[in-house]
Protein backbone atom coordinates (compact mmCIF):
# COMPACT_ATOMS: atom_id res chain seq x y z
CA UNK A 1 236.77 115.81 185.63
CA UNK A 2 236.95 112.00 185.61
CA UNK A 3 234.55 109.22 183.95
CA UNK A 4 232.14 109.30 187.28
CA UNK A 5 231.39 112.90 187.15
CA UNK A 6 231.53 113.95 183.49
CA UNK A 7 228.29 114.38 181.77
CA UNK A 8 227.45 112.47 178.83
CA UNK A 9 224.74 113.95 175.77
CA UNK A 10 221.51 111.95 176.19
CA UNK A 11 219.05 113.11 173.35
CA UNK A 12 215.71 113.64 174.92
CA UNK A 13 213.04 113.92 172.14
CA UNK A 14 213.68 113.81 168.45
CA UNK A 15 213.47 116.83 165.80
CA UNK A 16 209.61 115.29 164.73
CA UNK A 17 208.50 115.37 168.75
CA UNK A 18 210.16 118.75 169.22
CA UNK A 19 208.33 119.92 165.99
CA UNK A 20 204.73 118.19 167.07
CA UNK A 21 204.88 119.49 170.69
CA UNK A 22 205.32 123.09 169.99
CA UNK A 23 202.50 123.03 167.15
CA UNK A 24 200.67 121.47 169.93
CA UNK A 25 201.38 124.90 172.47
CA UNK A 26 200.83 126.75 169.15
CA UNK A 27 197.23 125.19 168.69
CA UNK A 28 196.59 125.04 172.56
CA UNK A 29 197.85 129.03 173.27
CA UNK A 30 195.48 130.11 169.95
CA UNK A 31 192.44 128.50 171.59
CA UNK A 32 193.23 130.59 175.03
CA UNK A 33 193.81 134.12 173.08
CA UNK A 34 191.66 136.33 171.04
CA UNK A 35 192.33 137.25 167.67
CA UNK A 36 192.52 141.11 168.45
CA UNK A 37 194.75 140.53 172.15
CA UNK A 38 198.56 141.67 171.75
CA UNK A 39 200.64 139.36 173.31
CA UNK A 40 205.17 138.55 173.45
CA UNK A 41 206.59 135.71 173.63
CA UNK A 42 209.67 135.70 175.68
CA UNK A 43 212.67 133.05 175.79
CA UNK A 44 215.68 133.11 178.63
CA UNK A 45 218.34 134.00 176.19
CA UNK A 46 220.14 130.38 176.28
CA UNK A 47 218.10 128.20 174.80
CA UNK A 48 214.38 130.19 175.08
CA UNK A 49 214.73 132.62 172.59
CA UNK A 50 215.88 129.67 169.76
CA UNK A 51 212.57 128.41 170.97
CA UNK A 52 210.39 131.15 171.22
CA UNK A 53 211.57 132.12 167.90
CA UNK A 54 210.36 128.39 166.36
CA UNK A 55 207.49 129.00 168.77
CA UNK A 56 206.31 132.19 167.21
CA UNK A 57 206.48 131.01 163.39
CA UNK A 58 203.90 128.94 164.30
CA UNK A 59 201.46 131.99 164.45
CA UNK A 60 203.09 133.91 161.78
C-alpha cells in the first residue's frame, strides 16, 4: 500500500460527544417506549455490540 492509498486515523467525535449523544438516544428512545414494553437492543458484532452495550447502561 503506498502513501496515496493508505488510510490515516481521523478521530471523529471526542469521548464527552460520544458520551452526550448516546444519553441523548437514551433520553429520546425512553420518551418513545412504555415503561411495561420489552424491548433488545442489538449491535453488528464489530463495533455495535461495544455500543449497544454503553447504550443499554444508560437504562439500567
Amino acid at each position: 500500500m503506498d502513501n496515496k492509498t493508505a488510510m490515516t486515523a481521523k478521530r471523529l467525535y471526542s469521548e464527552t460527544e460520544i458520551r452526550s449523544a448516546l444519553n441523548e438516544m437514551a433520553r429520546s428512545l425512553a420518551a418513545r417506549v412504555s415503561a411495561q414494553s420489552q424491548w433488545v437492543l442489538v449491535g453488528i458484532h464489530r463495533r455495535g455490540v461495544p455500543l449497544a452495550r454503553r447504550f443499554g447502561c444508560r437504562f439500567g
